[in-house]
Protein backbone atom coordinates (compact mmCIF):
# COMPACT_ATOMS: atom_id res chain seq x y z
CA UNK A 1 -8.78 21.86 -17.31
CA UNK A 2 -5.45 21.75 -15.97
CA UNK A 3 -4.61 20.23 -12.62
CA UNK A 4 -2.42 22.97 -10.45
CA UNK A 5 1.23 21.96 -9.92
CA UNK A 6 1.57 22.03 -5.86
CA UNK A 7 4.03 24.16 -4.83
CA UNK A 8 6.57 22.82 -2.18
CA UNK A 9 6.18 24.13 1.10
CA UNK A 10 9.22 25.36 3.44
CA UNK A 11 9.01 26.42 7.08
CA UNK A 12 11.84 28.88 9.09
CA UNK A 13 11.17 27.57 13.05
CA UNK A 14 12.62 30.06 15.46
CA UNK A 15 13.38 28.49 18.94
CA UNK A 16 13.69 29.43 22.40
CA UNK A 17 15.68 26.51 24.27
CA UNK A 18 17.81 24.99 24.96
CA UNK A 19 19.29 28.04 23.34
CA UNK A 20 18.13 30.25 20.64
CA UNK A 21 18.39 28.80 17.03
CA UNK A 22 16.19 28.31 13.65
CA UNK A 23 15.42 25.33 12.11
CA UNK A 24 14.84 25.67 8.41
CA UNK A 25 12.37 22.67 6.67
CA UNK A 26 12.24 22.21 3.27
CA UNK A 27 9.50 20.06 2.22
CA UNK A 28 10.55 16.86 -0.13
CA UNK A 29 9.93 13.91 -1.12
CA UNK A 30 6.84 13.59 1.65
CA UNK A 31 9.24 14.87 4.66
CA UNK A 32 10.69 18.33 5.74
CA UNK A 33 14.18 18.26 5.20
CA UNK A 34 15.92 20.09 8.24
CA UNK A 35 18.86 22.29 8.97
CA UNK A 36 19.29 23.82 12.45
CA UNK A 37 20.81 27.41 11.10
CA UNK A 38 22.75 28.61 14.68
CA UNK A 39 22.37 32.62 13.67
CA UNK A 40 19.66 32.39 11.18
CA UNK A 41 19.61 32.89 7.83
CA UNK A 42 22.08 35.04 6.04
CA UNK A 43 21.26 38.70 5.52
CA UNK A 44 24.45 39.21 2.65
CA UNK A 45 26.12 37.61 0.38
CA UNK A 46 29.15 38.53 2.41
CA UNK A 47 28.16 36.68 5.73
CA UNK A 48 27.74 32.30 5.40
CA UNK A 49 25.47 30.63 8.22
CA UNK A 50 26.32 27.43 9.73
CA UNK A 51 23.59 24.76 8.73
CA UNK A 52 23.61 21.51 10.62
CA UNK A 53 21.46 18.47 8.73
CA UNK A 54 19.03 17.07 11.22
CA UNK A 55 16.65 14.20 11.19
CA UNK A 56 13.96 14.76 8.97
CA UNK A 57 10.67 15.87 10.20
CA UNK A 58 6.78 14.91 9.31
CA UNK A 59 5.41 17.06 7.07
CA UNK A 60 2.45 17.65 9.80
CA UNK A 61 5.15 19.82 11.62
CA UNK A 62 5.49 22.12 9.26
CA UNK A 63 2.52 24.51 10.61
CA UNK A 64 3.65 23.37 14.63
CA UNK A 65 4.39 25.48 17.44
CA UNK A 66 4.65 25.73 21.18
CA UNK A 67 5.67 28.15 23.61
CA UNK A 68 9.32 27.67 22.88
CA UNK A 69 8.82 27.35 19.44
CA UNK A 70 7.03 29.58 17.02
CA UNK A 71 6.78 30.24 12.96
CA UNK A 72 9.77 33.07 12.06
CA UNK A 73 8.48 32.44 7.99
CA UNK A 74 7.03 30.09 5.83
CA UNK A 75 6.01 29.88 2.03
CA UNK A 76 7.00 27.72 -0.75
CA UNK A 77 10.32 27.01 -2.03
CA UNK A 78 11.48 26.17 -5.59
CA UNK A 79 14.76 24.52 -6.41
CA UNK A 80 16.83 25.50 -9.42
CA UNK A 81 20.97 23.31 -9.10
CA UNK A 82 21.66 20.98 -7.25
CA UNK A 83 25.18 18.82 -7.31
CA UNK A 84 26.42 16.68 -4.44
CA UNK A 85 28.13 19.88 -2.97
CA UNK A 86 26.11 22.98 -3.84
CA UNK A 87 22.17 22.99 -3.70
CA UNK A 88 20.34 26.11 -5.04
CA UNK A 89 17.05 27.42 -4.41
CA UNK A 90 14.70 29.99 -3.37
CA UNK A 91 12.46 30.99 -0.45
CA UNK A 92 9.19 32.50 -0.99
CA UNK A 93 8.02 33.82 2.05
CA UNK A 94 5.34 35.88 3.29
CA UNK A 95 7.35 39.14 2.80
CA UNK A 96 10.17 38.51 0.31
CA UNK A 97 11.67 35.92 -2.36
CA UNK A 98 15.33 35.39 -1.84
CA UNK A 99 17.83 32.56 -2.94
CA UNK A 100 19.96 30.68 -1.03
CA UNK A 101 22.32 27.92 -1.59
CA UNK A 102 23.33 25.08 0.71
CA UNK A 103 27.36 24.17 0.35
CA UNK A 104 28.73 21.02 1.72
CA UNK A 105 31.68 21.15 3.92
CA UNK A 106 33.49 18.38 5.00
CA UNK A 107 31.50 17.88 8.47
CA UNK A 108 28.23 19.97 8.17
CA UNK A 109 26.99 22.41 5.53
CA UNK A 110 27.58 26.33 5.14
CA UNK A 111 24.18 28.46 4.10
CA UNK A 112 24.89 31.03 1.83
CA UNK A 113 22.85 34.20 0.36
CA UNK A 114 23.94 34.56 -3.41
CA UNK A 115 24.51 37.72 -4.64
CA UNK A 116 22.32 37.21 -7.87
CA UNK A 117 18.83 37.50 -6.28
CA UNK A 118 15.06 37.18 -8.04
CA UNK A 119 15.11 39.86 -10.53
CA UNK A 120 11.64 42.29 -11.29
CA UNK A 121 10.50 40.93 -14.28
CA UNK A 122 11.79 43.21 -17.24
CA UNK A 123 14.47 44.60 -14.87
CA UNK A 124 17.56 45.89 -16.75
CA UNK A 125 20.60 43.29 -16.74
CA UNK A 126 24.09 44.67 -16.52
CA UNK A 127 24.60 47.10 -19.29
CA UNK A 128 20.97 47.38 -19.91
CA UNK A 129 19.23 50.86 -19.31
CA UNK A 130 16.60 50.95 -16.23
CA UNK A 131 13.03 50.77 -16.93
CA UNK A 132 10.40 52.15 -15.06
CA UNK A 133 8.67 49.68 -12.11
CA UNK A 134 5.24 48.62 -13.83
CA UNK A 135 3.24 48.98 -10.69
CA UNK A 136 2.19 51.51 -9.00
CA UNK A 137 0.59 52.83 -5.44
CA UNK A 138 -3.06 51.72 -5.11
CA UNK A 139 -3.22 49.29 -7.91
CA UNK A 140 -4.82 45.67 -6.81
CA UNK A 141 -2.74 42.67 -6.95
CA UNK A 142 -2.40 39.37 -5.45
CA UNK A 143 0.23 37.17 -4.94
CA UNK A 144 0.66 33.31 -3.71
CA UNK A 145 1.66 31.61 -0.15
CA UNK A 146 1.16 28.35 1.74
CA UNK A 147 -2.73 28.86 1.71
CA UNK A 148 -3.44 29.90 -1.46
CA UNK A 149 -3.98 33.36 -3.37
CA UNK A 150 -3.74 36.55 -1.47
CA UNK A 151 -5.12 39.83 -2.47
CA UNK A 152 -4.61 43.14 -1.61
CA UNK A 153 -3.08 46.69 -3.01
CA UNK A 154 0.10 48.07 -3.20
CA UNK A 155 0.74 50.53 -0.48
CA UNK A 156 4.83 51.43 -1.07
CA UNK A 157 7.34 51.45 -4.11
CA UNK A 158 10.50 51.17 -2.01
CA UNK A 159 13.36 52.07 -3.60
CA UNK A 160 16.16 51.89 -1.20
CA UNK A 161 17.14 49.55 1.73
CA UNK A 162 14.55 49.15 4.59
CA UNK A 163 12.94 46.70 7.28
CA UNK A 164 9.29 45.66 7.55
CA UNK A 165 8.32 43.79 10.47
CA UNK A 166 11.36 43.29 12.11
CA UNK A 167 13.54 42.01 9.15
CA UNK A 168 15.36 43.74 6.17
CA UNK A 169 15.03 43.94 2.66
CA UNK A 170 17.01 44.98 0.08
CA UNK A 171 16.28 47.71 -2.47
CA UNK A 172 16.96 50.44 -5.57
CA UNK A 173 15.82 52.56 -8.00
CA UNK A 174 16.56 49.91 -10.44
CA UNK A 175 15.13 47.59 -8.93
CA UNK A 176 12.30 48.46 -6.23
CA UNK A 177 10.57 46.40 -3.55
CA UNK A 178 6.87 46.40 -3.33
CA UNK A 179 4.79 46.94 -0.03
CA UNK A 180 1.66 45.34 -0.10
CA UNK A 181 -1.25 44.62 2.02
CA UNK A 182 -3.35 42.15 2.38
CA UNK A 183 -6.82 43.03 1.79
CA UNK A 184 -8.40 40.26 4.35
CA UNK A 185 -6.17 40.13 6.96
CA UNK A 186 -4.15 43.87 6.80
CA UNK A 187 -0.80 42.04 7.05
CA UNK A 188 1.75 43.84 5.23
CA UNK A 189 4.33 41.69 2.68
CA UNK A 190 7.04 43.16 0.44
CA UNK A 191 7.62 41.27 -2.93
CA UNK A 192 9.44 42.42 -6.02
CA UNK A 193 7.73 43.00 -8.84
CA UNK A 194 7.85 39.12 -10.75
CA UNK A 195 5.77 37.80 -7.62
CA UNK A 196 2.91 39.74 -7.79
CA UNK A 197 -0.07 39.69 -10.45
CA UNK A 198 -1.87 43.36 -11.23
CA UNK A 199 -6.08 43.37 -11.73
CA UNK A 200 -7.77 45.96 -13.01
């Protein structure tokens, strides 16, 4: 039998004082690498964050809060370039997968939302005729975080721009976002399609 790969974990800290900021942690090489991200992380392509490097963290921090300090996300993160200026990767959260990539500047670093995102698997590319979304309300799926496997049912086939839970997400008829819910807990994530695994 196979031994599981570990994913990589990543934590988004949103805190209070001195002033409000977030603190993304990207776990490597047995430490949470940390940014302080001033105005959070970018919601378009369109708008870069400041990211400052900080001192890396203990890896025991990455489930810690206080009550100036509490968890805005946290999943597992996957890199995919990286060159001494421009590092790639993506976030998968509890609600979303998104990539990101971190640009060095001459002082600090500039955090930037691509405009290529984490395609549906079997979604058209350009040119390419749409196909129709593969899942469908009430079917059972799961899907992976932190903690292991979740499982639960789709609830929604979004297929235009909305927010769940306080943040936004990005959608279309080409290529729809997924509501789920958590059968244990009754949380509700939104994935697109390639995260999520269908039983019958």
């Amino acid at each position: 039998m196979e031994t599981p790969v570990r994913r990589a974990s990543f934590v988004l800290h949103d805190h209070r004082v001195p002033r409000p900021h977030f603190d993304l942690r990207l776990e490597q090489d047995g430490v949470l690498k940390s940014w302080a991200v001033p105005r959070g992380l970018p919601d378009s392509p369109t708008r870069n964050r400041l990211a400052v490097q900080v001192p890396d963290h203990d890896l025991d921090h990455l489930t810690y809060t206080d009550e100036n300090k509490f968890i805005a996300d946290i999943g597992w993160w996957e890199e995919e370039d990286r060159t001494d200026r421009r590092f790639v990767f993506v976030l998968h959260g509890r609600e979303s997968s998104l990539r990101y990539a971190l640009i060095r500047t001459d002082t600090d670093w500039l955090l930037h939302r691509t405009k290529e995102q984490p395609r549906v698997a079997g979604a058209p590319g350009p040119g390419q005729a749409a196909q129709m979304p593969q899942l469908k309300v009430g079917d059972k799926v799961s899907w992976n975080t932190p903690q292991g496997t979740t499982h639960g049912v789709v609830k929604e086939i979004r297929k235009k721009d909305f927010q769940l839970a306080g943040q936004k997400f990005t959608a279309s008829p080409d290529e729809p976002t997924y509501v789920v819910e958590s059968e244990k807990s009754g949380h509700r994530a939104a994935h697109q399609e390639q995260a999520l695994t269908r039983h019958s």
